[in-house]
Protein backbone atom coordinates (compact mmCIF):
# COMPACT_ATOMS: atom_id res chain seq x y z
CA UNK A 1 0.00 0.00 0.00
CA UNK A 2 1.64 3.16 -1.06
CA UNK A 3 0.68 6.21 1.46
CA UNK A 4 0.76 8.66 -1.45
CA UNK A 5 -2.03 7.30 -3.30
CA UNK A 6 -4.00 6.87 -0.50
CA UNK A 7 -3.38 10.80 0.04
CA UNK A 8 -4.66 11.39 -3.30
CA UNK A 9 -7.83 9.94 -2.88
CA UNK A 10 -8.65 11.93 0.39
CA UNK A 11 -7.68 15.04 -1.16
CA UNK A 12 -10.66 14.25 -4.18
CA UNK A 13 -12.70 13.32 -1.66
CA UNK A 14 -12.37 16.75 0.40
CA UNK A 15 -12.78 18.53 -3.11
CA UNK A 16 -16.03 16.73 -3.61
CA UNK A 17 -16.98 17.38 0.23
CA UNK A 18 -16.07 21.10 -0.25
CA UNK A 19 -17.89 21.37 -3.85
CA UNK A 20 -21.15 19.67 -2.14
CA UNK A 21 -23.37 22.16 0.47
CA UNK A 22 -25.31 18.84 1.14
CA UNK A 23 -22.83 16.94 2.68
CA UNK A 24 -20.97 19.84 4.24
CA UNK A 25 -24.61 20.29 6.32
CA UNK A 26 -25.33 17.07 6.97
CA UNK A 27 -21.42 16.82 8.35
CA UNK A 28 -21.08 19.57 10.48
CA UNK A 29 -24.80 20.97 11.51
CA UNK A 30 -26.84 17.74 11.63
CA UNK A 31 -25.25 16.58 14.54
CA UNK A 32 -25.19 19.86 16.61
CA UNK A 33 -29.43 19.95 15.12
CA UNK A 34 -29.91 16.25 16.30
CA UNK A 35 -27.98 16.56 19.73
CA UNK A 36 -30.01 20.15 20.22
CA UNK A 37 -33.05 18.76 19.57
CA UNK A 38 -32.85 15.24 21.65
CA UNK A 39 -31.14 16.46 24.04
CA UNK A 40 -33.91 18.87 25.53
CA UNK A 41 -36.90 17.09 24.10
CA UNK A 42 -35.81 13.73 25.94
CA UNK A 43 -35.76 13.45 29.65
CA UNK A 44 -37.12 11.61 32.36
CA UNK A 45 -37.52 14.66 34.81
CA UNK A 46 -40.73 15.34 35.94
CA UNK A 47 -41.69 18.54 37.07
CA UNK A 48 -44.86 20.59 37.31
CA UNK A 49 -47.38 17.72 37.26
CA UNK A 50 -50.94 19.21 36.97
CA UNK A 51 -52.46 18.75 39.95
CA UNK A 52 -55.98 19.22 41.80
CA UNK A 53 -56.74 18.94 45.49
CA UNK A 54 -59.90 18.54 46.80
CA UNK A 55 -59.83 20.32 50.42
CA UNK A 56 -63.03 18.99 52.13
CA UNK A 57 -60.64 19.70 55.43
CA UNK A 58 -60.48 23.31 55.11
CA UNK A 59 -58.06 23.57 57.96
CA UNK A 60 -54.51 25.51 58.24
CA UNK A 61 -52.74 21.66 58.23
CA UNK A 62 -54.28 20.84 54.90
CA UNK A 63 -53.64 23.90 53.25
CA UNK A 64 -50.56 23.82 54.22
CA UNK A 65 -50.18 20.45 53.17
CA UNK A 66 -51.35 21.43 49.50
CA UNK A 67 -48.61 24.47 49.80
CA UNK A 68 -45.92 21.76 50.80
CA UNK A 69 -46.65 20.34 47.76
CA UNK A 70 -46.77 23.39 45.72
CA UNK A 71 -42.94 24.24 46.59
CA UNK A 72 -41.64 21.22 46.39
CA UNK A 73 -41.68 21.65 42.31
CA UNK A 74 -42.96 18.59 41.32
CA UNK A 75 -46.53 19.32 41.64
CA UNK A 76 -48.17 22.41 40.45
CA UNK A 77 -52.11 23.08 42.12
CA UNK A 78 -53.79 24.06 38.64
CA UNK A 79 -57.18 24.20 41.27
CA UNK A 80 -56.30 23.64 44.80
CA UNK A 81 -60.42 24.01 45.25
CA UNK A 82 -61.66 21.29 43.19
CA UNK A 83 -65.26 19.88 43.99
CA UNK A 84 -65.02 16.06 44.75
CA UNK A 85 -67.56 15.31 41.69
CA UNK A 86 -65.37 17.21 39.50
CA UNK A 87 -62.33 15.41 39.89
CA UNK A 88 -63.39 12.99 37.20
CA UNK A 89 -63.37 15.54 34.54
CA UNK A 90 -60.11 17.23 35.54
CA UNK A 91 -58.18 14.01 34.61
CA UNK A 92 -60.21 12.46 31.78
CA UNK A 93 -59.98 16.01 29.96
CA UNK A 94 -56.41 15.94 30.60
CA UNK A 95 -56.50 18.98 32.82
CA UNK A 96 -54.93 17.46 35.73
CA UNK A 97 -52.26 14.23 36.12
CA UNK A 98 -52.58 13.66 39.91
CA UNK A 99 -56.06 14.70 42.26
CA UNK A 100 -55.60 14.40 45.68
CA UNK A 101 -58.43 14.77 47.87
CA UNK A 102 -57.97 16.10 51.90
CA UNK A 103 -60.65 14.46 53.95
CA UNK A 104 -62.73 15.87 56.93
CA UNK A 105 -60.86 15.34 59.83
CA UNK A 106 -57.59 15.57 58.40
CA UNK A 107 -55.96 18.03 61.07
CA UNK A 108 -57.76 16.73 63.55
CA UNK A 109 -56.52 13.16 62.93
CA UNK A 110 -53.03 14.87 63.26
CA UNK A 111 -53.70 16.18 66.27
CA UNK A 112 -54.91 13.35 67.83
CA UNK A 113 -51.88 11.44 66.65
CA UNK A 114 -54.13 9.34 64.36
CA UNK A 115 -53.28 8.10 60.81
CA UNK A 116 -54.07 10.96 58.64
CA UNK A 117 -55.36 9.70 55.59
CA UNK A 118 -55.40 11.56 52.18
CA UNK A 119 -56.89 10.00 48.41
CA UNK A 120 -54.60 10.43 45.03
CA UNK A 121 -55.73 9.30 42.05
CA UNK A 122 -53.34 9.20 39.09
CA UNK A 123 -53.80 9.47 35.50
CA UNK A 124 -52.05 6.07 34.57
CA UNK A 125 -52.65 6.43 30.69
CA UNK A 126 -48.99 7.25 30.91
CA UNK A 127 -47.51 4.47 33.23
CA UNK A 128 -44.36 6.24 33.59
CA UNK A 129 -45.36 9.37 34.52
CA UNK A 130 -48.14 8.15 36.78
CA UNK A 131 -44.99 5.93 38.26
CA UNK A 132 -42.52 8.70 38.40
CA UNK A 133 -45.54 11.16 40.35
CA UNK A 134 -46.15 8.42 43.16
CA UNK A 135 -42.80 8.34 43.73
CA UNK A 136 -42.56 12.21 44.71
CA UNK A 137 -45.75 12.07 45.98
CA UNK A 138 -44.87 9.81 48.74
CA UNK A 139 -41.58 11.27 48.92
CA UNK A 140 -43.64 15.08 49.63
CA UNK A 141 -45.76 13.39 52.53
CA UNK A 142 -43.11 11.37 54.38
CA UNK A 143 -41.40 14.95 54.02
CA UNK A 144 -44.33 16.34 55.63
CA UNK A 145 -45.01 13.91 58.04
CA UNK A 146 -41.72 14.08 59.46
CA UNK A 147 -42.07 18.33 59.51
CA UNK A 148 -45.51 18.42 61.36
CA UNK A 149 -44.57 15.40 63.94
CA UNK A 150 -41.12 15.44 64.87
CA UNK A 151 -41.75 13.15 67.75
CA UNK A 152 -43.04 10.38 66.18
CA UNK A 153 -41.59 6.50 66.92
CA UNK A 154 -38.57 6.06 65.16
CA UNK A 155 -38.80 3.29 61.93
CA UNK A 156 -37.80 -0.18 62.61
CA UNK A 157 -35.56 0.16 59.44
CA UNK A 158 -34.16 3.63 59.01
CA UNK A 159 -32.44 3.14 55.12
CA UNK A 160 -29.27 5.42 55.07
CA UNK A 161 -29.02 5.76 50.83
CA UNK A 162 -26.39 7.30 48.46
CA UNK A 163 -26.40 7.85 44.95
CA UNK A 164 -23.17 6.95 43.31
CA UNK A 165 -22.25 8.67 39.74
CA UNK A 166 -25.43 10.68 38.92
CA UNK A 167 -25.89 12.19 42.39
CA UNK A 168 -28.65 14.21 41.36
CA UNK A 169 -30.45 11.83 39.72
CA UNK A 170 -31.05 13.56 36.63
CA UNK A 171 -31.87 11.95 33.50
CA UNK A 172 -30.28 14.51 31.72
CA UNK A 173 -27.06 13.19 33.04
CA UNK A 174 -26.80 9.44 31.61
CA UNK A 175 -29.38 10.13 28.03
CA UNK A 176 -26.79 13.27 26.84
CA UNK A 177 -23.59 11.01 26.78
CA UNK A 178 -25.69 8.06 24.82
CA UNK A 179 -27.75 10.34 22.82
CA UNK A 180 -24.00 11.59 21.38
CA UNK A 181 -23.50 7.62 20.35
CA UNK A 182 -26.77 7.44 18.81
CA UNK A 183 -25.74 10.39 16.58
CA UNK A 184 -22.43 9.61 15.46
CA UNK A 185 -23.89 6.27 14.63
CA UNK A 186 -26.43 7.65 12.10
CA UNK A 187 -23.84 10.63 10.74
CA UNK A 188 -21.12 8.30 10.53
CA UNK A 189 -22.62 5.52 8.63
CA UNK A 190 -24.89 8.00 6.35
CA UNK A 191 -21.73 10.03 4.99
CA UNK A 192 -19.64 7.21 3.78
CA UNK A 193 -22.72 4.91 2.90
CA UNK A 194 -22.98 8.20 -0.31
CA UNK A 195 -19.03 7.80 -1.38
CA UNK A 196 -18.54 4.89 -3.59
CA UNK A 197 -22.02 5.67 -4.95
CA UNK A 198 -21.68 8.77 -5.67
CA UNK A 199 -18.76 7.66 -7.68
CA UNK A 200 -20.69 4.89 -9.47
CA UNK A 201 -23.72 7.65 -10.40
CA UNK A 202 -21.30 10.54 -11.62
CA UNK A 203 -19.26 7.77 -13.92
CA UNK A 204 -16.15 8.73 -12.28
CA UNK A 205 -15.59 4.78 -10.75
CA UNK A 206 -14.31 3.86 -14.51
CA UNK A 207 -11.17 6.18 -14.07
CA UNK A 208 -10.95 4.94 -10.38
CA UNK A 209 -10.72 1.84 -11.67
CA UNK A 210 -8.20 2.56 -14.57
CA UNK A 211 -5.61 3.84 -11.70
CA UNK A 212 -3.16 1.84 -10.06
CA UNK A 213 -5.13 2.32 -6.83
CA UNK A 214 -5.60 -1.02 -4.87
CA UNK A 215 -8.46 -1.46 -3.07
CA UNK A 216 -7.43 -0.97 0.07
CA UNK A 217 -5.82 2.26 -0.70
CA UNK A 218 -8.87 3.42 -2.20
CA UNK A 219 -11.14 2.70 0.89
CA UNK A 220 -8.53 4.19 3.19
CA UNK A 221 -8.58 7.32 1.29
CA UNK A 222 -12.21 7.56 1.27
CA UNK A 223 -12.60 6.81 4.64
CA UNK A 224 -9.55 9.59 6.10
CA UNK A 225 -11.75 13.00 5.62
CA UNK A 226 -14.91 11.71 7.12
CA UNK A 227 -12.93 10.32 9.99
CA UNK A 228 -11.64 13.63 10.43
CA UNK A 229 -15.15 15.35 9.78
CA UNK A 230 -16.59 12.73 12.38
CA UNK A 231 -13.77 13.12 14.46
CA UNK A 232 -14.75 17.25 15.15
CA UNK A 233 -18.39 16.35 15.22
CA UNK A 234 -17.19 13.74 18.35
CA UNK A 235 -14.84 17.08 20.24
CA UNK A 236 -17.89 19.31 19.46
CA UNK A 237 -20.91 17.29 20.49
CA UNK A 238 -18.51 16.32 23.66
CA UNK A 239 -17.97 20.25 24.11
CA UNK A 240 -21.78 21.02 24.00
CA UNK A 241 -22.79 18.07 26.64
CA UNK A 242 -20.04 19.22 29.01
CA UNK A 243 -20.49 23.67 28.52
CA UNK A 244 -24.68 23.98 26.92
CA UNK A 245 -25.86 20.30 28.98
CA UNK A 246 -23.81 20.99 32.35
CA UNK A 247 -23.27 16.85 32.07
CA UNK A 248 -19.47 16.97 34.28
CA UNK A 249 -17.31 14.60 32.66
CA UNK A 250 -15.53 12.14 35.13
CA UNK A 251 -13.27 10.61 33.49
CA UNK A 252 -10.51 10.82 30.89
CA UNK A 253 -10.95 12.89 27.69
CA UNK A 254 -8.18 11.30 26.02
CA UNK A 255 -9.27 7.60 26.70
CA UNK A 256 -12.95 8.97 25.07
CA UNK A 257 -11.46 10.20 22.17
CA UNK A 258 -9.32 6.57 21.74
CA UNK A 259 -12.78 4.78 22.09
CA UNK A 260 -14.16 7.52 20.11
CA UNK A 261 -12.16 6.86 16.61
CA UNK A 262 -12.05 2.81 17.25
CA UNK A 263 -16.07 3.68 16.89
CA UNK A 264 -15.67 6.36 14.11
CA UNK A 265 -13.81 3.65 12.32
CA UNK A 266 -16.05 0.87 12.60
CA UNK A 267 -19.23 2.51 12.09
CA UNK A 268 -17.42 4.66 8.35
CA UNK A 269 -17.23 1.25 7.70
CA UNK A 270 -20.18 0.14 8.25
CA UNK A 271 -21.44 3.14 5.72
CA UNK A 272 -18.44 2.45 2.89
CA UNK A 273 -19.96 -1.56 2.86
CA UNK A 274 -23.51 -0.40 2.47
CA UNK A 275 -22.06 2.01 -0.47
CA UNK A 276 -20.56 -0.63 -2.39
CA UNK A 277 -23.41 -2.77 -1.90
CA UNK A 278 -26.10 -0.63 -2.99
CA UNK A 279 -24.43 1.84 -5.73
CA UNK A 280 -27.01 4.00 -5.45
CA UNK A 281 -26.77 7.20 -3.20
CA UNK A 282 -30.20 6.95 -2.47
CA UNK A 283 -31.03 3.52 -1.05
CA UNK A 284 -27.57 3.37 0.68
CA UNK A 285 -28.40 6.76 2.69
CA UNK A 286 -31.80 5.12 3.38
CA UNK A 287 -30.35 1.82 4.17
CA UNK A 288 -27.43 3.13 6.47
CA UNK A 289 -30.29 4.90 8.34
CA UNK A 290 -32.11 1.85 9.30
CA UNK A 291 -29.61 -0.58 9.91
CA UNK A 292 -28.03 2.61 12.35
CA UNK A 293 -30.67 4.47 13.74
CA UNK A 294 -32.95 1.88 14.61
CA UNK A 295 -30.35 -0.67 16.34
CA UNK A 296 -28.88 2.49 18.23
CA UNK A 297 -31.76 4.01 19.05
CA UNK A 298 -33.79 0.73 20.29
CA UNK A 299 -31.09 -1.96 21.07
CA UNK A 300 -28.23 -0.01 22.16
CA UNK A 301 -29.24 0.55 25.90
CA UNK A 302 -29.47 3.91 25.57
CA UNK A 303 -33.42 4.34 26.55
CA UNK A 304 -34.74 0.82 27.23
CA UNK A 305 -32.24 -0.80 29.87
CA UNK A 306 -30.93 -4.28 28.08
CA UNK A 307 -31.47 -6.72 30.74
CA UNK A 308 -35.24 -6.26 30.52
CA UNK A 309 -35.28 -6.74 27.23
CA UNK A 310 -36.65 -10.39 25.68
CA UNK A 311 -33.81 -12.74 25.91
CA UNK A 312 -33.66 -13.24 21.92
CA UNK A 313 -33.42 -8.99 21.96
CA UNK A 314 -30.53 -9.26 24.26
CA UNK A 315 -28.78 -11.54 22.00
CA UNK A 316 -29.82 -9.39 19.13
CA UNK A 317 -28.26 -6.64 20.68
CA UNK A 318 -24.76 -8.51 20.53
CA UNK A 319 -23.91 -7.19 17.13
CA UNK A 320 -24.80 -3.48 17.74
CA UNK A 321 -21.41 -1.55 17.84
CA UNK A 322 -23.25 1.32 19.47
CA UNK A 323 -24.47 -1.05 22.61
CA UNK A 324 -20.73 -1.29 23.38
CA UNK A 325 -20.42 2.80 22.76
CA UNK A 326 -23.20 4.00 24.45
CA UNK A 327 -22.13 1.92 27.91
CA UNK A 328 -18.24 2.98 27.59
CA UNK A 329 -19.01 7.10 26.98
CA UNK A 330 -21.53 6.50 29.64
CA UNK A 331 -18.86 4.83 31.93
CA UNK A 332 -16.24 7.35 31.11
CA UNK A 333 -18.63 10.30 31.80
CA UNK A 334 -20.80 9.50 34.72
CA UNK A 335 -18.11 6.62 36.40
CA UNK A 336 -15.11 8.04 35.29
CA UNK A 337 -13.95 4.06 33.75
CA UNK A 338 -10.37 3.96 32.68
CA UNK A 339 -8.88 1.63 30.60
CA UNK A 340 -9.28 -1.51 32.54
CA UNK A 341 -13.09 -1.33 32.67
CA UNK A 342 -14.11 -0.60 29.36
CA UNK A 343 -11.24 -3.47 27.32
CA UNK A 344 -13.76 -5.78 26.73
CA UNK A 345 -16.07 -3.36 25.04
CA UNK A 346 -13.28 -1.55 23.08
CA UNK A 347 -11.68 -4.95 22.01
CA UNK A 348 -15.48 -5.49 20.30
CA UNK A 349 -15.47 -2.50 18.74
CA UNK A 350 -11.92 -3.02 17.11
CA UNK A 351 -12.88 -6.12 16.28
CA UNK A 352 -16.15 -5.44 14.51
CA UNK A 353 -14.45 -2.56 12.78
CA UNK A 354 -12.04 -4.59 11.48
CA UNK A 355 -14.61 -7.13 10.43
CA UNK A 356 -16.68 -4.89 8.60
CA UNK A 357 -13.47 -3.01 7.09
CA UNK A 358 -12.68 -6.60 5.94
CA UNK A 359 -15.60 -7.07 4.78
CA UNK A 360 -15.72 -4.45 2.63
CA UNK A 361 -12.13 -4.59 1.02
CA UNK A 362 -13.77 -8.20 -0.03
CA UNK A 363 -16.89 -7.23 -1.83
CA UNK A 364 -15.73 -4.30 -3.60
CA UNK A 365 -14.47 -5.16 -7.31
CA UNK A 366 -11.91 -3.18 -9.47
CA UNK A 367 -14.62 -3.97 -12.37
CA UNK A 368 -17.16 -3.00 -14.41
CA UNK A 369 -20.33 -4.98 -14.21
């Protein structure tokens, strides 16, 4: 393999990259649109859940019960003066997610020492919300149970809980760092899955194939300036995570940016083989797009945890390249992972990289057909 030839062939390739506005957008703003645009439309946090109460107690402990919950930020009172009857319509019209309902004798119940007793009912149309809001809910009136009778008997169990990596608990935290794998997944395999097509449609492979070029030099050079162009869209959707996302990353930039381009490399790949295959810019950008998007998006691990997936999924998920991505970058950003817990994943990566590289050399014919 002769390095200048190789050379050559990224230098046409950056010509035709410069020459094209299409591919310069879908290289450098896509990814900063797609990151933008998941990143604040996903999340797990629930805040401001619609809420109704329904004070039939109409004392200073139940109002100030209802104002407990008010402040904590989780609920907001859209009518804190519901009528019981009512309560029906608040949450089939979609007006209200939670109504809680204060009976008579609420205070006095407290008073007296008495189990005070208090009625939610919970939109469950959406399971996880309706999960997430009993949650806080209970979390608001062990809060206030503990504020209005300090003296109460001590628990038989009295949990003493820490949360290790993503202190906070915010979902933000651990769907940023994957969210970046999903997207260099798609960009990655949809700008090289256009390069040997685009050669093949513009009748330019028949002087390609009059050169002296070997295969291999030819892939290499067509794969250098979109692992470069990938390579800044991996340092700038890093950047925005860490400076526009506030997600702190723990661990070590340069090991990210190692695991980073043994990804980049697999996944251009990945694109180049669908390229060859197809011949066609059209179906290849449409094919890289489902056999990326889908699998990243769905089997990676990056929304829907693995292990409670089917066990055939699980297996499925095996032969995802982004599964192994999206749970190193979230090791080296929430768990700070070095080197000697992430090998395993990285070897896969090199090796399916290599594979598909392989693969690809393979299939791809210095012919006409």
């Amino acid at each position: 393999m002769r390095i200048a030839r190789v050379f050559a062939v990224a230098k046409k390739e950056i010509i035709q990259i410069r020459r094209d506005p299409l591919s310069m957008a879908l290289a450098f703003l896509l990814p900063l649109i797609l990151l933008f645009i998941f990143g604040f439309a996903i999340t797990m946090d629930i805040k401001n859940l619609k809420t109704v109460v329904c004070d039939l107690d109409k004392s200073e402990v139940s109002r100030k019960f209802s104002s407990d919950l008010s402040a904590s930020g989780y609920f907001k009172i859209v009518n804190p003066s519901v009528n019981y009857r009512d309560i029906e319509r608040h949450l089939d019209s979609g007006a209200a997610k939670i109504a809680i309902t204060i009976p008579r004798g609420f205070s006095e119940d407290i008073r007296l020492g008495k189990p005070a007793q208090i009625q939610a009912l919970l939109d469950g149309s959406d399971a996880n919300t309706a999960t997430l809001a009993f949650g806080y809910l209970s979390a608001a009136t062990d809060m206030f149970s503990a504020k209005i009778s300090p003296r109460r008997s001590a628990p038989a169990v009295d949990p003493r809980m820490r949360v290790w990596y993503n202190e906070e608990l915010k979902s933000r935290n651990f769907i940023i760092p994957g969210l970046i794998a999903v997207i260099m997944s798609v960009i990655a395999a949809l700008l090289t899955s256009m390069t040997i097509a685009r050669e093949w449609e513009r009748g330019t492979m028949e002087q390609l194939i009059a050169t002296p070029l070997k295969t291999t030099e030819l892939l290499i050079g067509k794969l250098i300036p979109y692992f470069l162009i990938g390579f800044i869209d991996m340092l700038v959707a890093v950047s925005v995570t860490v400076f526009v996302f506030g997600v702190e990353l723990k661990g070590s930039l340069a090991l990210l940016l190692v695991v980073s381009a043994v990804f980049l490399f697999g996944v251009l790949s990945l694109g180049i083989l669908v390229s060859i295959i197809t011949k066609s810019q059209l179906p290849a950008s449409q094919f890289a797009l489902v056999i990326t998007f889908l699998p990243a998006f769905l089997l990676s691990g990056f929304m829907i945890s693995i292990i409670n997936m089917p066990y055939a999924l699980q297996m499925i998920t095996r032969i995802v390249p982004a599964r192994y991505f999206v749970t190193i970058i979230k090791g080296i950003f929430l768990k700070g992972a070095g080197l000697d817990l992430i090998l395993s994943d990285l070897m896969l990566l090199a090796v399916f990289g290599a594979a598909v590289f392989a693969v690809a050399n393979v299939k791809f014919k210095k012919k006409i057909t």
